[in-house]
C-alpha atoms as a PDB file:
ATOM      1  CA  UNK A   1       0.000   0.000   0.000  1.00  0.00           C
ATOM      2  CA  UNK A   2       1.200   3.208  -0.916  1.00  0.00           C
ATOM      3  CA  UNK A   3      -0.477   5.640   1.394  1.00  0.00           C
ATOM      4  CA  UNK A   4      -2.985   5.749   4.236  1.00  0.00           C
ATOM      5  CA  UNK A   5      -1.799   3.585   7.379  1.00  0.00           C
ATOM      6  CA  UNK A   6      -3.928   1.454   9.045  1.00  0.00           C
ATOM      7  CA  UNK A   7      -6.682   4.091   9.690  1.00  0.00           C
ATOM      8  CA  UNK A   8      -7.247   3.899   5.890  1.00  0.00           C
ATOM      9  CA  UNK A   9      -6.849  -0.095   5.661  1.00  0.00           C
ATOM     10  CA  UNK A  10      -9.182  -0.305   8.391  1.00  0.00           C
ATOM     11  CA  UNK A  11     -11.891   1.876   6.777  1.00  0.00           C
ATOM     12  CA  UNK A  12     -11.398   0.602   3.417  1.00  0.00           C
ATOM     13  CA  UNK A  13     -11.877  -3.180   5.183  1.00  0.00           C
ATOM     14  CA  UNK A  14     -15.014  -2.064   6.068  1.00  0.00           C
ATOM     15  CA  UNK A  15     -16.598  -0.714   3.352  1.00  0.00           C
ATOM     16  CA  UNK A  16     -15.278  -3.812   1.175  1.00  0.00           C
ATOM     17  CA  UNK A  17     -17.515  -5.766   3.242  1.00  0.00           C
ATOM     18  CA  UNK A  18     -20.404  -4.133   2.454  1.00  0.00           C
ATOM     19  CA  UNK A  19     -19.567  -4.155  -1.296  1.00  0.00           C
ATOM     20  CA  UNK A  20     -18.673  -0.327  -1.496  1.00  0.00           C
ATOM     21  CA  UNK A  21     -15.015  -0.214  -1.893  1.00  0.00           C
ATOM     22  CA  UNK A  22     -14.352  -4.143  -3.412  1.00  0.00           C
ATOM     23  CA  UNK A  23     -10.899  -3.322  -4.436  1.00  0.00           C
ATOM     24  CA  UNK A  24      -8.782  -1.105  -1.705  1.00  0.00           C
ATOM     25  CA  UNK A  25      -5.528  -2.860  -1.575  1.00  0.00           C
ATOM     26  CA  UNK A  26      -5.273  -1.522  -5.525  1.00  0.00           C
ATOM     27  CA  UNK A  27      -6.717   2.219  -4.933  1.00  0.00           C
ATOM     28  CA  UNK A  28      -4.590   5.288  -3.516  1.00  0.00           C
ATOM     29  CA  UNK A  29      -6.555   7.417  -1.741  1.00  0.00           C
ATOM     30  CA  UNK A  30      -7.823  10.499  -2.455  1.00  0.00           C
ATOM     31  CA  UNK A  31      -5.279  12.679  -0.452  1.00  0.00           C
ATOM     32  CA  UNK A  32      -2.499  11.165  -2.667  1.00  0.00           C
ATOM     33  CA  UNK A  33      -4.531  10.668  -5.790  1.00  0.00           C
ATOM     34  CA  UNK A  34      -4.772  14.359  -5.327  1.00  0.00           C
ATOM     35  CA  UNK A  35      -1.660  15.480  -4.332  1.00  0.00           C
ATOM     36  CA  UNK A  36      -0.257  13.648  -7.594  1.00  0.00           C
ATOM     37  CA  UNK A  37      -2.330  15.165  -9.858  1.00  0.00           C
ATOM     38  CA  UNK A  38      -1.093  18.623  -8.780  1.00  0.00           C
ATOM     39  CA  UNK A  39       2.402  17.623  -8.238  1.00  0.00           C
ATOM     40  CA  UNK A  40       2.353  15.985 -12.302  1.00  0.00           C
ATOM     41  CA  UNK A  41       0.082  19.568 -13.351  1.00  0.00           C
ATOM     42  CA  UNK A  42       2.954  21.570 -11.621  1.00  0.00           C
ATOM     43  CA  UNK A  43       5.939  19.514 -13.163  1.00  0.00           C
ATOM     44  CA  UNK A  44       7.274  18.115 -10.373  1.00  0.00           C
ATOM     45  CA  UNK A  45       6.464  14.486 -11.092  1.00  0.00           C
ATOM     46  CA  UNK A  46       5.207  12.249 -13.889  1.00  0.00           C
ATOM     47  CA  UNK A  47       2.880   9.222 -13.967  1.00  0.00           C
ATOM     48  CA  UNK A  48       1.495   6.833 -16.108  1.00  0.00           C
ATOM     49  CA  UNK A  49       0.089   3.731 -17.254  1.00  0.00           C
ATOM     50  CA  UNK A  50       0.293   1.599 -20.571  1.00  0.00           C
ATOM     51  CA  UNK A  51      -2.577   0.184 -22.346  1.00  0.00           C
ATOM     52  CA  UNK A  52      -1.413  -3.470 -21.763  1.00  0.00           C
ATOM     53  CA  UNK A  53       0.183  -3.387 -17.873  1.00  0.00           C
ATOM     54  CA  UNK A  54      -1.113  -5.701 -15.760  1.00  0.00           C
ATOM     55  CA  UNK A  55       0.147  -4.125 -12.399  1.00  0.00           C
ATOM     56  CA  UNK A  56      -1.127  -1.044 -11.519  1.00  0.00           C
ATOM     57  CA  UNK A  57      -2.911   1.177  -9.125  1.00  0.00           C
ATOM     58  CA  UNK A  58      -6.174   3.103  -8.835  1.00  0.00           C
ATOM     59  CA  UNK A  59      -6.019   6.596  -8.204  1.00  0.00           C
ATOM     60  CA  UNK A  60      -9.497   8.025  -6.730  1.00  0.00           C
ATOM     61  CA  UNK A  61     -11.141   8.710 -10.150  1.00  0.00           C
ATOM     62  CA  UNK A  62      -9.858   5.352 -11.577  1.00  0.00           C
ATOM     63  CA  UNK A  63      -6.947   6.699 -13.399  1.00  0.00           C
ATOM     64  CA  UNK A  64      -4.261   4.050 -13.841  1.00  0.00           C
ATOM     65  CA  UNK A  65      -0.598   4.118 -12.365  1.00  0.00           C
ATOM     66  CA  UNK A  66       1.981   1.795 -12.875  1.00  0.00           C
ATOM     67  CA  UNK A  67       4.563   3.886 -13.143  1.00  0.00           C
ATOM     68  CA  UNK A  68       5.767   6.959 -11.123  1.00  0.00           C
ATOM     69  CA  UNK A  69       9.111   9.595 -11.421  1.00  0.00           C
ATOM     70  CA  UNK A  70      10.329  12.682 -10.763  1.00  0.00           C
ATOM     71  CA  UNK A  71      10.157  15.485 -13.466  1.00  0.00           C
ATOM     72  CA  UNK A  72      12.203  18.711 -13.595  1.00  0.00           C
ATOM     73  CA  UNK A  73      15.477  18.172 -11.776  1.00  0.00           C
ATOM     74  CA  UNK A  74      13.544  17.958  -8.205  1.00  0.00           C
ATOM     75  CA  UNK A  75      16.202  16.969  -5.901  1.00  0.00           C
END
């Protein structure tokens, strides 16, 4: 798991088992999905997905990421 702690496994257990959220161990939640999406609008890091990889993460509005690096010369 990339982000969260066990406050966020804990909740996302939960709703799993009421059918809500069937897939949590995938999905980053929406703090980081967030904070990605401004970090890669700003430049400071890039992410993607290709068509045909297997492995990959959810972000909150079911954007794919498999792949993650920094952009810009961020040291």
């Amino acid at each position: 798991m990339l982000d969260g702690g066990s406050v966020h496994d804990s909740v996302a257990s939960k709703l799993a088992q009421n059918g809500v959220y069937q897939n949590q161990r995938e999905r980053l939640s929406p703090a980081l999905s967030f904070a990605m999406r401004n970090l890669q609008e700003e430049g400071v890091l890039r992410y993607w997905c290709p068509d045909d990889q297997r492995t990959f993460h959810l972000m909150s509005w079911d954007e794919k990421v498999a792949f993650l690096t920094r952009e810009g010369g961020v040291n």
